[in-house]
C-alpha atoms as a PDB file:
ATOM      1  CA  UNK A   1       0.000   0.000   0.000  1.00  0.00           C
ATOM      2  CA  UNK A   2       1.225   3.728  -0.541  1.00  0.00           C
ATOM      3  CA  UNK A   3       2.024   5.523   2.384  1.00  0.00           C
ATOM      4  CA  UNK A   4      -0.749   8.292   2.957  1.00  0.00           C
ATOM      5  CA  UNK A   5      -0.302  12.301   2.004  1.00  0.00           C
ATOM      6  CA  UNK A   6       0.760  14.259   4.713  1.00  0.00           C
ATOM      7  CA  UNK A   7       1.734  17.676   3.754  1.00  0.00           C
ATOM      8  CA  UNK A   8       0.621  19.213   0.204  1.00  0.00           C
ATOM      9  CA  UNK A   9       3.096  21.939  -1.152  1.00  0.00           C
ATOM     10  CA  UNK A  10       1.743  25.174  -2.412  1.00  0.00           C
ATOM     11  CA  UNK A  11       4.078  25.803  -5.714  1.00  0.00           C
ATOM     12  CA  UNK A  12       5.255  29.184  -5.714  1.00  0.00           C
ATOM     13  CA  UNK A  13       5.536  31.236  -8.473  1.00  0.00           C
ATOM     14  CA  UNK A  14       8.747  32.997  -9.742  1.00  0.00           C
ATOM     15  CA  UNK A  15       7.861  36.593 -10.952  1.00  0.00           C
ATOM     16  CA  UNK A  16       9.604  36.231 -14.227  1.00  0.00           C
ATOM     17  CA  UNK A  17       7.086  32.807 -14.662  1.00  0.00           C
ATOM     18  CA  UNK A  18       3.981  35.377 -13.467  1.00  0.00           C
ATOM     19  CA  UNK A  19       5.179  37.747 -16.094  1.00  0.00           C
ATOM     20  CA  UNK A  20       5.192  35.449 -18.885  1.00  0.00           C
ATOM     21  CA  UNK A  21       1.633  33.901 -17.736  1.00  0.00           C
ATOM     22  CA  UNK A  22       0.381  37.516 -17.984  1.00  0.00           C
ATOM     23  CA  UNK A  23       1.924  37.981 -21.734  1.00  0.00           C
ATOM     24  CA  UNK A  24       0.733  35.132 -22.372  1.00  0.00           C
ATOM     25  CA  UNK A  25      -3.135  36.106 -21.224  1.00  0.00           C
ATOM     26  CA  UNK A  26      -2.699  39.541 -23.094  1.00  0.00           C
ATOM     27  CA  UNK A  27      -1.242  37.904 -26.294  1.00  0.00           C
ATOM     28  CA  UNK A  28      -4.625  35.241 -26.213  1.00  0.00           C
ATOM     29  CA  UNK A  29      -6.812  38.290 -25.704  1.00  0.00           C
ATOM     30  CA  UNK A  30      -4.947  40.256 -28.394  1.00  0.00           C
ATOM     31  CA  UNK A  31      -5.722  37.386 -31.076  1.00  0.00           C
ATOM     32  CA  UNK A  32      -9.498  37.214 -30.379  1.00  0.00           C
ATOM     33  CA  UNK A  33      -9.972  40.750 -29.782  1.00  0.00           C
ATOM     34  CA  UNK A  34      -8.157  41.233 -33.375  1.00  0.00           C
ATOM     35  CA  UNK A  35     -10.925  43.499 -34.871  1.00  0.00           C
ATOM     36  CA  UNK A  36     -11.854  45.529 -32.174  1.00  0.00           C
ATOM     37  CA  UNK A  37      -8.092  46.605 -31.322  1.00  0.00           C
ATOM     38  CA  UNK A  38      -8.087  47.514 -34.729  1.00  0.00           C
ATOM     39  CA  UNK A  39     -11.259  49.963 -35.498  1.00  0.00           C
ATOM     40  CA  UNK A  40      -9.615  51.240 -31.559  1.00  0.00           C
ATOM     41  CA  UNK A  41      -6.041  51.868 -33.225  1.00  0.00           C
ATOM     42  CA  UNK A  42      -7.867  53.296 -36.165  1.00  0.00           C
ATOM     43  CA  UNK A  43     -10.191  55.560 -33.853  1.00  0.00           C
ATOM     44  CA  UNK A  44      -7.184  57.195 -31.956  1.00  0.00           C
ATOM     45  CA  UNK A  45      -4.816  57.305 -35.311  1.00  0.00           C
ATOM     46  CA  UNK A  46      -7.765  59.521 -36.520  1.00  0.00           C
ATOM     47  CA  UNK A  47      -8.388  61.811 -33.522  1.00  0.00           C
ATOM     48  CA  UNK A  48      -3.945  62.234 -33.081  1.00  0.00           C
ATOM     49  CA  UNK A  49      -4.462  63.669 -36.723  1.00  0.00           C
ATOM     50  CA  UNK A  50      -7.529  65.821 -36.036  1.00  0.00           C
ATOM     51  CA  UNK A  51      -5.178  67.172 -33.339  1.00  0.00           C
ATOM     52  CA  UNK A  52      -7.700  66.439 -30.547  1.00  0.00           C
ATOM     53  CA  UNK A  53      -5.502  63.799 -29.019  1.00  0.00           C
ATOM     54  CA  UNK A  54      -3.051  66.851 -28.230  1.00  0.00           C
ATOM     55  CA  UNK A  55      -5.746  68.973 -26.935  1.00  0.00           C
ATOM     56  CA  UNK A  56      -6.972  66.004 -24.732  1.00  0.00           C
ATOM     57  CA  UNK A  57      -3.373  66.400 -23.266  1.00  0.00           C
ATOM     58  CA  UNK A  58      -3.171  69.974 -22.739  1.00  0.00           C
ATOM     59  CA  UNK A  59      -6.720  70.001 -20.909  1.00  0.00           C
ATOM     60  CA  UNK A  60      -5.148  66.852 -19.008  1.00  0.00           C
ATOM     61  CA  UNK A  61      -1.906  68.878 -17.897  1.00  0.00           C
ATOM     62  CA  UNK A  62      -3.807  72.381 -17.397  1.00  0.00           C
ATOM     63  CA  UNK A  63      -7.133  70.190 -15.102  1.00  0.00           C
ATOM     64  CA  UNK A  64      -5.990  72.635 -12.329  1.00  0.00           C
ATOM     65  CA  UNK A  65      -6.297  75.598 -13.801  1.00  0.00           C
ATOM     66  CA  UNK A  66      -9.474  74.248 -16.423  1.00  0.00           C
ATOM     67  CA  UNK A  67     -11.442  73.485 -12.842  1.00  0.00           C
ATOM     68  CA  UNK A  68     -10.569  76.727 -11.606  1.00  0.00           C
ATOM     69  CA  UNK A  69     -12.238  78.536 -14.691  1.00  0.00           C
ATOM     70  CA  UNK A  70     -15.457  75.780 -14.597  1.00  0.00           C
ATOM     71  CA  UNK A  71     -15.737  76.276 -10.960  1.00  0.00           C
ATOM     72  CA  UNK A  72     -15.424  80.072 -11.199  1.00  0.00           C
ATOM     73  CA  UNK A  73     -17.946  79.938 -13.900  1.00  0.00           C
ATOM     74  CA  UNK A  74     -20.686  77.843 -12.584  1.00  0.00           C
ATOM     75  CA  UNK A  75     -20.564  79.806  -8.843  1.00  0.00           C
ATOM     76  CA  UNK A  76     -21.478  83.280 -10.240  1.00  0.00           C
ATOM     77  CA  UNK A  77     -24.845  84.317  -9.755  1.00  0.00           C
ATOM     78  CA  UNK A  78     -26.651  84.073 -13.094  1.00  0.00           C
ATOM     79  CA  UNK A  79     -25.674  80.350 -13.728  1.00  0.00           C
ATOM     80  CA  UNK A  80     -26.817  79.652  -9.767  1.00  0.00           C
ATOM     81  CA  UNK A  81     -30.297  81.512 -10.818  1.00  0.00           C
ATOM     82  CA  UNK A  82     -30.125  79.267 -14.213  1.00  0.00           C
ATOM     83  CA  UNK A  83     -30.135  75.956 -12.232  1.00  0.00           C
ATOM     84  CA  UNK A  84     -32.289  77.060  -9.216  1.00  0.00           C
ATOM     85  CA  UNK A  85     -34.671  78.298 -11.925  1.00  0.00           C
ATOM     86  CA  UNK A  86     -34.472  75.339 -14.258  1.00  0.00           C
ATOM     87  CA  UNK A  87     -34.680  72.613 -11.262  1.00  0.00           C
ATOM     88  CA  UNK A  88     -37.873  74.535  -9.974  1.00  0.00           C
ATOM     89  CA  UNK A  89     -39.799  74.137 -13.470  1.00  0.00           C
ATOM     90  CA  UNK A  90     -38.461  70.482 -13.449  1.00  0.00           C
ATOM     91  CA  UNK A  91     -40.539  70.593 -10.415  1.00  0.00           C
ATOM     92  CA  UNK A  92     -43.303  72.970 -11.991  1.00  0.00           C
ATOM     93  CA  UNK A  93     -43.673  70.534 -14.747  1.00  0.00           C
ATOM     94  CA  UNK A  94     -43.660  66.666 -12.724  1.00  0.00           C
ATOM     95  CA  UNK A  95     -46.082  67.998 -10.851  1.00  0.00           C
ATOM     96  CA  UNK A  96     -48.877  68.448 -13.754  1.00  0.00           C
ATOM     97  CA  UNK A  97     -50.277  65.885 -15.487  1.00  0.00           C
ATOM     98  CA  UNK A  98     -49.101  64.783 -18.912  1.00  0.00           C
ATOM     99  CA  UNK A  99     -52.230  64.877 -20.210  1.00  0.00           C
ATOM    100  CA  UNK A 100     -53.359  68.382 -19.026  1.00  0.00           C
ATOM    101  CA  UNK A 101     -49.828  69.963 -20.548  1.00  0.00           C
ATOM    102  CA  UNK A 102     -50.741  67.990 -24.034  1.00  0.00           C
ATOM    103  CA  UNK A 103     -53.858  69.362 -24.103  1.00  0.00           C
ATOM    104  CA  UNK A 104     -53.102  73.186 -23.108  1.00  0.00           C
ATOM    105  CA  UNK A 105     -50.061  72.914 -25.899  1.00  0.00           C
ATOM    106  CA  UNK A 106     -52.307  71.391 -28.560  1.00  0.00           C
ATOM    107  CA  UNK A 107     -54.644  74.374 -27.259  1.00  0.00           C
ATOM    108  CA  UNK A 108     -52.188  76.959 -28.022  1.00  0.00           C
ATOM    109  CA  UNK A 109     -50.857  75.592 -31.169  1.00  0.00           C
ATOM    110  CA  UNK A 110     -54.542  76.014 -32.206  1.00  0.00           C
ATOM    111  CA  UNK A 111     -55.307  79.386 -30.975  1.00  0.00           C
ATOM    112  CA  UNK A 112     -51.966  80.992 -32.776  1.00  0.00           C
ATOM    113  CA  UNK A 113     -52.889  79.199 -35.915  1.00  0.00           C
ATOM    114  CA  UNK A 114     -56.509  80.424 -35.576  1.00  0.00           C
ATOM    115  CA  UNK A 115     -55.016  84.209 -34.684  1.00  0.00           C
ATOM    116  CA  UNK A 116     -52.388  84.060 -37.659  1.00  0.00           C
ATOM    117  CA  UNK A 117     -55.054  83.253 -39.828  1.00  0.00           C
ATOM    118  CA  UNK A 118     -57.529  85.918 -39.085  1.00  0.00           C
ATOM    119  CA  UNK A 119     -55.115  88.891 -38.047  1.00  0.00           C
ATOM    120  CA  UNK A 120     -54.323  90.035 -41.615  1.00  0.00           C
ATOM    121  CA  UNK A 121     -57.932  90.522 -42.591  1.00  0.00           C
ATOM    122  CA  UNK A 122     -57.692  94.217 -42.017  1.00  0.00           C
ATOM    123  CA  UNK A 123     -60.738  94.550 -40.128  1.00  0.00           C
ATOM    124  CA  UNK A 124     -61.085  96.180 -37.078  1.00  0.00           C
ATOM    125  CA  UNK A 125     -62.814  95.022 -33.864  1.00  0.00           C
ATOM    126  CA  UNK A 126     -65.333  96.945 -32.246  1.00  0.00           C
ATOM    127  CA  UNK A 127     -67.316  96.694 -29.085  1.00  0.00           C
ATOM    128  CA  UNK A 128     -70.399  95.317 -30.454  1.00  0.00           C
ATOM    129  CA  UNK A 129     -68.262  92.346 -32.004  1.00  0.00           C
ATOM    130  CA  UNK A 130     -66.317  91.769 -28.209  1.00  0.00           C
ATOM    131  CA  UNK A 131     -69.848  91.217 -26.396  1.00  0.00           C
ATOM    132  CA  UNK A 132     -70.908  88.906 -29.297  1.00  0.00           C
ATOM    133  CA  UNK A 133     -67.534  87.201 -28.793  1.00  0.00           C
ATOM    134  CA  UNK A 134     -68.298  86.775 -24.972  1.00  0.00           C
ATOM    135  CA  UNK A 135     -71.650  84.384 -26.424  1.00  0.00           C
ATOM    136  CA  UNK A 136     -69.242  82.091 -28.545  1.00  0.00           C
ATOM    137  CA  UNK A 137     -68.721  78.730 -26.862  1.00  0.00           C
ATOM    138  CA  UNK A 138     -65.161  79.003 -27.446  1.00  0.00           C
ATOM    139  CA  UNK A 139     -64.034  82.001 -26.702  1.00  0.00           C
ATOM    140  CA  UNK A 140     -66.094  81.664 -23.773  1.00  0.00           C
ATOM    141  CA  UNK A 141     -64.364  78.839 -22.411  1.00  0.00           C
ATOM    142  CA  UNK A 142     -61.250  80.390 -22.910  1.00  0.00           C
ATOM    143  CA  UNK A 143     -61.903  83.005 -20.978  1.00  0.00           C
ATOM    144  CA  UNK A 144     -63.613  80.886 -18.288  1.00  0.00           C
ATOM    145  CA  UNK A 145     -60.160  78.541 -18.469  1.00  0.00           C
ATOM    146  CA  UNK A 146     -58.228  82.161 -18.239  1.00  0.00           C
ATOM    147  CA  UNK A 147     -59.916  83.513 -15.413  1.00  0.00           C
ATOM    148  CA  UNK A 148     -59.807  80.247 -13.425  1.00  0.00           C
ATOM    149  CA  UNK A 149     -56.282  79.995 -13.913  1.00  0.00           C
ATOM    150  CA  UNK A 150     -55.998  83.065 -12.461  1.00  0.00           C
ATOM    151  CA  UNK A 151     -57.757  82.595  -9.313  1.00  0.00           C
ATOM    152  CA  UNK A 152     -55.719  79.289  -8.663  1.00  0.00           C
ATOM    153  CA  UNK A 153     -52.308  81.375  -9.282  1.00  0.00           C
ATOM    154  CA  UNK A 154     -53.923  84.095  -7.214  1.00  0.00           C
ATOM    155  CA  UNK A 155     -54.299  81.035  -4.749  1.00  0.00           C
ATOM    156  CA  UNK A 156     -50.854  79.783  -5.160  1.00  0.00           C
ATOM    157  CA  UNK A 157     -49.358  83.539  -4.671  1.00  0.00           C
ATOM    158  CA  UNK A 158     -50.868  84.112  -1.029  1.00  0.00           C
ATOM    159  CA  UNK A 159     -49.361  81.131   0.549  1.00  0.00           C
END
């Protein structure tokens, strides 16, 4: 019978055998990667002739004084205002419903092409022609939709 295993010894490896494993491991994925490394070589041979390559270093060597300029930039007042103002009508506009927004856009899209078409007929309005408006169904619900509005931003500005 064979005597039994006492001890089992972890091989070591050299670093000149680790380095060639690793070659070896980049060489395999070179070889099936074949394609890709090319359109990549092709890609950066492309953007060093464009020049871009050497502004990409430039910006690299100068980040100190590029973050400087961006940071300066972005803490003055009107680009604060910009993104306070923009992240409140991000706000504004989650809180309405899609729907509602469609409908007051196609509404408006309507009411300019309906204004375009009828502004250049040279005739002028008088008041006997605004009370009649006040009886048409549409204008009347404009001006119903209009003066509710109102009231609710009247509502909305004494809180």
């Amino acid at each position: 019978m064979a005597s039994p295993i006492t001890q089992i010894k972890k091989r070591q490896w050299t670093p000149e055998e680790i380095r060639q494993q690793k070659l070896y491991e980049l060489e395999s994925l070179i070889a099936e990667q074949n394609q890709a490394l090319n359109k990549l070589l092709a890609i950066t041979g492309d953007l060093d002739d464009a020049g871009v390559l050497d502004a990409v270093v430039a910006m690299v060597k100068a980040k100190e004084g590029i973050s400087e300029v961006v940071m300066g930039q972005a803490t003055r007042v009107p680009v604060t205002n910009l993104i306070n103002n923009m992240m409140g009508a991000a706000a504004a506009l989650t809180a309405i419903e899609p729907a509602s927004t469609e409908k007051l856009a196609s509404s408006v899209v309507n009411g300019l092409k309906e204004a375009e078409s009828q502004n250049h007929n040279g005739k002028k309005l008088g008041v006997l022609q605004m009370v009649k408006a006040f009886r048409d169904p549409d204008i009347n619900r404009a001006i119903k939709f209009g003066l509710n509005f109102l009231k609710g931003m009247g509502k909305g500005l004494d809180r």
